[in-house]
PDB file of N, CA and C in Angstrom:
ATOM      1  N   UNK A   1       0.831  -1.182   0.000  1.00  0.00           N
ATOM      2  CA  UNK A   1       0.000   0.000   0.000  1.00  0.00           C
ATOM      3  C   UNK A   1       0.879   1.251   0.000  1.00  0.00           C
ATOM      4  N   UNK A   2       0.382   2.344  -0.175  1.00  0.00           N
ATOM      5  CA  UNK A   2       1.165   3.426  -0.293  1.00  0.00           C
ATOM      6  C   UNK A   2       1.797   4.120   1.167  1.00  0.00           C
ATOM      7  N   UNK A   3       1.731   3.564   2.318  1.00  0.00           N
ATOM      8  CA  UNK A   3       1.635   4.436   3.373  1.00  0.00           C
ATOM      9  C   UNK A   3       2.571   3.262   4.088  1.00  0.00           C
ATOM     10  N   UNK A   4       2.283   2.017   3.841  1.00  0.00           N
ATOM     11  CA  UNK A   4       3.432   0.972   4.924  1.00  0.00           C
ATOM     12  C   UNK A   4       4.644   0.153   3.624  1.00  0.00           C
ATOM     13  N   UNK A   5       5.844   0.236   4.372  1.00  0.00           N
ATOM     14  CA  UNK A   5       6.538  -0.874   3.917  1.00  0.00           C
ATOM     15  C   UNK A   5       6.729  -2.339   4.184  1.00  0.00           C
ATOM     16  N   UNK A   6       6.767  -3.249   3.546  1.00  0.00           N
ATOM     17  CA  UNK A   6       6.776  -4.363   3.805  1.00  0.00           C
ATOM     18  C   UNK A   6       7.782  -4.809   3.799  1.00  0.00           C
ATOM     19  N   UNK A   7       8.642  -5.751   4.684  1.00  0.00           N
ATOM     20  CA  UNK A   7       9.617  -6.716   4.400  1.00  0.00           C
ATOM     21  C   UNK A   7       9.513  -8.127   4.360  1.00  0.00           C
ATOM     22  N   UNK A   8       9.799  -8.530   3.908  1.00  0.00           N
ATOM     23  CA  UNK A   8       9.887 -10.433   3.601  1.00  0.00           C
ATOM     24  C   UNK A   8      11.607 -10.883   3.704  1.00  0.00           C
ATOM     25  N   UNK A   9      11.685 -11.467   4.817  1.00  0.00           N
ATOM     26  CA  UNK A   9      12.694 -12.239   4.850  1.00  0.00           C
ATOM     27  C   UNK A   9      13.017 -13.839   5.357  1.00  0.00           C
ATOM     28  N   UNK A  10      13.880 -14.185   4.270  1.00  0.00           N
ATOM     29  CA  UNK A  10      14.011 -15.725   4.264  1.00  0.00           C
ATOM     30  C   UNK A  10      14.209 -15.619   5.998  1.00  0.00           C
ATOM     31  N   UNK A  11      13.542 -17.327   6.559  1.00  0.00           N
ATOM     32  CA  UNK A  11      13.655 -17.503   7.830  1.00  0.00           C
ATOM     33  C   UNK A  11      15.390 -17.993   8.260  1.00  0.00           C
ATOM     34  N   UNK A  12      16.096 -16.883   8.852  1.00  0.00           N
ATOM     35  CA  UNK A  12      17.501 -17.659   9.500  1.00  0.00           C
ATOM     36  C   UNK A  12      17.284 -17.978  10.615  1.00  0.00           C
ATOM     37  N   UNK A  13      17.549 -19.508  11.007  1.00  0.00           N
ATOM     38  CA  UNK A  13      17.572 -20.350  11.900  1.00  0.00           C
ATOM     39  C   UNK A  13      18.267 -20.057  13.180  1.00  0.00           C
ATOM     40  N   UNK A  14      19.895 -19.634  12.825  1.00  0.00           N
ATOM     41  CA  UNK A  14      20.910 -19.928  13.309  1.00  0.00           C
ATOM     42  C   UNK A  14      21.038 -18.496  13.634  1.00  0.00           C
ATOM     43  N   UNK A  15      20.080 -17.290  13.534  1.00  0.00           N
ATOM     44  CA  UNK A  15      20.471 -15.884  14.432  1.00  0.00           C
ATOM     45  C   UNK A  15      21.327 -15.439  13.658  1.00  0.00           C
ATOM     46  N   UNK A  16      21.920 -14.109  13.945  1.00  0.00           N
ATOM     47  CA  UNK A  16      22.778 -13.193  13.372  1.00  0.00           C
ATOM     48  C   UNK A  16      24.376 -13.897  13.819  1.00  0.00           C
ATOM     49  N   UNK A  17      25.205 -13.162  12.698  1.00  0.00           N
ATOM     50  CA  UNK A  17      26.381 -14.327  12.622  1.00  0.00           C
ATOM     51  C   UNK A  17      27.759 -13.438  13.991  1.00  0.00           C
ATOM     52  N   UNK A  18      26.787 -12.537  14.441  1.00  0.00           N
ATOM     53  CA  UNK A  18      27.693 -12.171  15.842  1.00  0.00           C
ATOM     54  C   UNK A  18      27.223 -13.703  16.794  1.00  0.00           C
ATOM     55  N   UNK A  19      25.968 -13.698  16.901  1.00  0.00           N
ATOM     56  CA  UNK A  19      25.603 -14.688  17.933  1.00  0.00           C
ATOM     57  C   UNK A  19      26.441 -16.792  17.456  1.00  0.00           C
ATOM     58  N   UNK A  20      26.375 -16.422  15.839  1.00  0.00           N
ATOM     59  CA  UNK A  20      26.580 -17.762  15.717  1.00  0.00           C
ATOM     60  C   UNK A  20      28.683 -17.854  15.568  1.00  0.00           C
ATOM     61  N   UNK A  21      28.967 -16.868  15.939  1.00  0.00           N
ATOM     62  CA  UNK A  21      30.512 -16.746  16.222  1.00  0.00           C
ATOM     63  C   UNK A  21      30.567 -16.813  17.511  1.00  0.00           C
ATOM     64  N   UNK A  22      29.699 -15.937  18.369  1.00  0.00           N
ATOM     65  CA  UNK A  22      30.140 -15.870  20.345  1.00  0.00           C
ATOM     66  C   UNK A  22      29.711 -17.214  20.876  1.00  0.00           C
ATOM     67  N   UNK A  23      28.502 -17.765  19.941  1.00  0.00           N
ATOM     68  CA  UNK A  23      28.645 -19.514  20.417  1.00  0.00           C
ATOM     69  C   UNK A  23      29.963 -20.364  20.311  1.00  0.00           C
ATOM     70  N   UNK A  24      31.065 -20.071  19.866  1.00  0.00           N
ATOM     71  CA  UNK A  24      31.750 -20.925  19.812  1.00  0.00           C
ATOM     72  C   UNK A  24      32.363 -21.408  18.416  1.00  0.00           C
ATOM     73  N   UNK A  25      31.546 -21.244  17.574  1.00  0.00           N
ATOM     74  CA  UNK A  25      31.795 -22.141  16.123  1.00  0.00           C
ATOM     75  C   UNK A  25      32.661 -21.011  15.388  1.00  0.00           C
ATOM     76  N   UNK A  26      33.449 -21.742  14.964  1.00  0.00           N
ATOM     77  CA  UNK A  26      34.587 -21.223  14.100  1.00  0.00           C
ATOM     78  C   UNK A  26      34.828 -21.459  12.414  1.00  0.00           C
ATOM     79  N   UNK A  27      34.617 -20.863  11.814  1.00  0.00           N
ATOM     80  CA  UNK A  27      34.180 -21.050  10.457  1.00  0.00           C
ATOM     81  C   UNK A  27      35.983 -21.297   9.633  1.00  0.00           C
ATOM     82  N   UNK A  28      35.642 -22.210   8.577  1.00  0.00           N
ATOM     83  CA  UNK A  28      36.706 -22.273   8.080  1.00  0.00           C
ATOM     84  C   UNK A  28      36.996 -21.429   7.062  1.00  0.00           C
ATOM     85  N   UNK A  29      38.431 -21.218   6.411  1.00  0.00           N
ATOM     86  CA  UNK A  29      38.516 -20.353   5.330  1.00  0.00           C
ATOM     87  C   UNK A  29      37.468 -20.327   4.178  1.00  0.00           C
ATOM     88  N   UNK A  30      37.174 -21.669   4.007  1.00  0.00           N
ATOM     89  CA  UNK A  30      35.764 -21.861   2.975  1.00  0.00           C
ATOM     90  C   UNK A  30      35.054 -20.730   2.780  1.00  0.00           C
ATOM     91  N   UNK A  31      34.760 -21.470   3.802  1.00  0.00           N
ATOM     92  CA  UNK A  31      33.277 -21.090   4.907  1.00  0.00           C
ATOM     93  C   UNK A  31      32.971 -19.900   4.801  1.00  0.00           C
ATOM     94  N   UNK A  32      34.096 -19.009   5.537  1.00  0.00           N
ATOM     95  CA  UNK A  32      34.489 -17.444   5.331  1.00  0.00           C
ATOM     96  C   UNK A  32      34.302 -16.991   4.225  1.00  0.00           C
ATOM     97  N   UNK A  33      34.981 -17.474   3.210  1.00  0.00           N
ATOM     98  CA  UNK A  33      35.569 -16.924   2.045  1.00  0.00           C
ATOM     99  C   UNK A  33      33.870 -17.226   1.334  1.00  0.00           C
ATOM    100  N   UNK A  34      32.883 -17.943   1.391  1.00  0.00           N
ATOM    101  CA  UNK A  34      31.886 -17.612   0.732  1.00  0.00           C
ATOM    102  C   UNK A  34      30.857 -16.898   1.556  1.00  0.00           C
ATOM    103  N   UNK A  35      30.695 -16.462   2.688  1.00  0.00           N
ATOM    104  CA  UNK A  35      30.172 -15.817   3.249  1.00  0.00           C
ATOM    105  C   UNK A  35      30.523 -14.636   2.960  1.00  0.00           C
ATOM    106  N   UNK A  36      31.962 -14.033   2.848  1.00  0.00           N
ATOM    107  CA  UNK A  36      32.300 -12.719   2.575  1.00  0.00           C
ATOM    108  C   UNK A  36      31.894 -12.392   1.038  1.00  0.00           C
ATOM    109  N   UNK A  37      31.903 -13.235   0.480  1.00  0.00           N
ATOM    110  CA  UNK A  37      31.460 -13.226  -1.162  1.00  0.00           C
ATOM    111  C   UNK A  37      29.919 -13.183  -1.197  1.00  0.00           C
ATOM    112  N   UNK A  38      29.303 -13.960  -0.427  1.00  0.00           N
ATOM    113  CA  UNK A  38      27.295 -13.335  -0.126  1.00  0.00           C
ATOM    114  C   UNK A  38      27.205 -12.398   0.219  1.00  0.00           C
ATOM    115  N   UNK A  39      27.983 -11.596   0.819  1.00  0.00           N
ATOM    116  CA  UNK A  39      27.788 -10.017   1.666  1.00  0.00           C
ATOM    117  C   UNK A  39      28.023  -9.277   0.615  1.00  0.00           C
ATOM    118  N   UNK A  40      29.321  -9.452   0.124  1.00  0.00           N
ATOM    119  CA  UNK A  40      29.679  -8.803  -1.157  1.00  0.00           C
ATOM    120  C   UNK A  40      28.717  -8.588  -1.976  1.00  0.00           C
ATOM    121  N   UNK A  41      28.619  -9.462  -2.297  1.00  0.00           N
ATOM    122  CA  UNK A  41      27.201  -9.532  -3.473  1.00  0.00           C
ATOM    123  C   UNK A  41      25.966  -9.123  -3.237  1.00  0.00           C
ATOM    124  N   UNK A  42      25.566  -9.391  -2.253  1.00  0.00           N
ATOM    125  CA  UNK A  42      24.307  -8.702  -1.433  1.00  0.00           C
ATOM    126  C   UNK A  42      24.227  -6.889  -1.892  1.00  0.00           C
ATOM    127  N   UNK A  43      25.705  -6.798  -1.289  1.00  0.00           N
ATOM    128  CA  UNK A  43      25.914  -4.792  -1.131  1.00  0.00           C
ATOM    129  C   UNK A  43      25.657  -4.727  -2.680  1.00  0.00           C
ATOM    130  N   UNK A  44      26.560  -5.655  -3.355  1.00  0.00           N
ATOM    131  CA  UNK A  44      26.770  -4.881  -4.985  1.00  0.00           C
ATOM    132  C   UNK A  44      25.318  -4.736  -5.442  1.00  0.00           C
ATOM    133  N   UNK A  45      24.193  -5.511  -5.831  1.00  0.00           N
ATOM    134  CA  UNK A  45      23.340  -5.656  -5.812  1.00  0.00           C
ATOM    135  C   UNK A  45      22.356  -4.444  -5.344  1.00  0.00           C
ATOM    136  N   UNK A  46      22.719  -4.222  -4.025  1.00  0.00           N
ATOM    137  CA  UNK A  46      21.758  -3.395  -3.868  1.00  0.00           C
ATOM    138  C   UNK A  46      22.252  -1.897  -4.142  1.00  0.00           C
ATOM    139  N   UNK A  47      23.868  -1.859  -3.737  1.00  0.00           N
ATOM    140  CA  UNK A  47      23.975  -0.834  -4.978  1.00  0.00           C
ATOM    141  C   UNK A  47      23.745  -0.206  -6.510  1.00  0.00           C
ATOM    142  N   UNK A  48      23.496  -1.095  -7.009  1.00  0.00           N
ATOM    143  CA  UNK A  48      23.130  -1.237  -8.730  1.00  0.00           C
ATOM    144  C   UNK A  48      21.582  -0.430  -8.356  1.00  0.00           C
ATOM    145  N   UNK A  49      21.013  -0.853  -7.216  1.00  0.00           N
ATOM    146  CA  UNK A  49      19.596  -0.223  -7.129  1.00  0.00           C
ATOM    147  C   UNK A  49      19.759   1.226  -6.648  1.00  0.00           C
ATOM    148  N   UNK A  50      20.368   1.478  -6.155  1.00  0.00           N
ATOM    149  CA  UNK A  50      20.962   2.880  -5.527  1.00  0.00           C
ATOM    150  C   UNK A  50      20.588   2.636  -3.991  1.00  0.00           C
ATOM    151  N   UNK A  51      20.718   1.897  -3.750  1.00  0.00           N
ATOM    152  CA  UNK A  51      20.513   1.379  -1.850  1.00  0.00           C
ATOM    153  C   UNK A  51      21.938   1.559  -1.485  1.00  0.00           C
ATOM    154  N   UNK A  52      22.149   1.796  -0.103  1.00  0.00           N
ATOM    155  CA  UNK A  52      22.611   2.078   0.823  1.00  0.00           C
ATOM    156  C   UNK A  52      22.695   0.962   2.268  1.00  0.00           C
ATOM    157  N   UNK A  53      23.374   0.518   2.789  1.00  0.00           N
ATOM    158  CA  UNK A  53      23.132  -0.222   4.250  1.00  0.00           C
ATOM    159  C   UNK A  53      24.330   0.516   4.724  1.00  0.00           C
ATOM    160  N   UNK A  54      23.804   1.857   6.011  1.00  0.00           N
ATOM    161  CA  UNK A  54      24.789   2.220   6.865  1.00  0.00           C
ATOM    162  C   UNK A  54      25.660   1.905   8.013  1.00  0.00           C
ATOM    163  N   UNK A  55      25.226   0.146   7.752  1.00  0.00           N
ATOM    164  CA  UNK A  55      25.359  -0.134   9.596  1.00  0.00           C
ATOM    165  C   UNK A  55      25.652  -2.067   9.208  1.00  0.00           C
ATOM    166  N   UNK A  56      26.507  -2.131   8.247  1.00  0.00           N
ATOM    167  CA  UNK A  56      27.394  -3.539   8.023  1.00  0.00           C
ATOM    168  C   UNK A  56      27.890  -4.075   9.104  1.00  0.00           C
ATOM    169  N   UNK A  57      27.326  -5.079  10.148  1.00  0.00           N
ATOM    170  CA  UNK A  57      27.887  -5.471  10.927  1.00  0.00           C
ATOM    171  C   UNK A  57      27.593  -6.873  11.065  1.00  0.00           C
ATOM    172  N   UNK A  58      28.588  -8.004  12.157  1.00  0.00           N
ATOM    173  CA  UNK A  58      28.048  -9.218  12.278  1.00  0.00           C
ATOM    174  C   UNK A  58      26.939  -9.171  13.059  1.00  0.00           C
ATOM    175  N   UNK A  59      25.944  -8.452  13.861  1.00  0.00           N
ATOM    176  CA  UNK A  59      24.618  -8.229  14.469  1.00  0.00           C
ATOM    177  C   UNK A  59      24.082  -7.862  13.171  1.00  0.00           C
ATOM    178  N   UNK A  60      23.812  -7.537  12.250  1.00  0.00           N
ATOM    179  CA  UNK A  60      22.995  -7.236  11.226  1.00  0.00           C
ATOM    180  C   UNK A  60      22.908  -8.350   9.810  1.00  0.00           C
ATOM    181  N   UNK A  61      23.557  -9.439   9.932  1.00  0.00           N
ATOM    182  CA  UNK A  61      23.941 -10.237   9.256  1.00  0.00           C
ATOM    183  C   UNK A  61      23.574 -11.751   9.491  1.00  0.00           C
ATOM    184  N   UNK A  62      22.148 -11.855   9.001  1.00  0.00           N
ATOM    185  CA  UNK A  62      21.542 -13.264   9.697  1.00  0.00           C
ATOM    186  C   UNK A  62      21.859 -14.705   8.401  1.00  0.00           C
ATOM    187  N   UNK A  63      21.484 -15.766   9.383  1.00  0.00           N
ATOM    188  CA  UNK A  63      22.158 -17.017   9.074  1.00  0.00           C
ATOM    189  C   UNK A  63      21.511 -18.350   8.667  1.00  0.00           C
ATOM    190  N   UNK A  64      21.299 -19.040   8.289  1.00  0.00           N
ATOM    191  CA  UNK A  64      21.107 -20.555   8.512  1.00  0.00           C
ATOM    192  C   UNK A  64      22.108 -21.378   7.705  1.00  0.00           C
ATOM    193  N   UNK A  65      22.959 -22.228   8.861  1.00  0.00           N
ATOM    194  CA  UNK A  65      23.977 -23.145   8.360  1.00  0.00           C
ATOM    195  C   UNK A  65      23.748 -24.378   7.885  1.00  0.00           C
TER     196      UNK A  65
END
């Protein structure tokens, strides 16, 4: 409608990837290395739209492993 925004987001299981690092689990270079490449891609993406995210952090960055 013209007056509310909506969001839809896929369900992450596993919480934001601050919480699924202070648990303990330690990701391997893989692991890393395609996660940093989904973020990547995520930003580029929404740059091409002219979006903005001011606040890139592992609390803002949800999960399912």
């Amino acid at each position: 409608d013209e007056t509310n925004v909506y969001l839809l987001l896929e369900l992450a299981t596993d919480g934001h990837l601050y919480a699924v690092s202070s648990r303990g689990h330690r990701f391997s270079e893989e692991a890393t290395s395609i996660i940093v490449r989904e973020i990547a891609g995520g930003v580029k993406e929404m740059h091409k739209k002219d979006v903005i995210h001011r606040d890139i952090k592992l609390e803002n960055i949800v999960m399912s492993m």
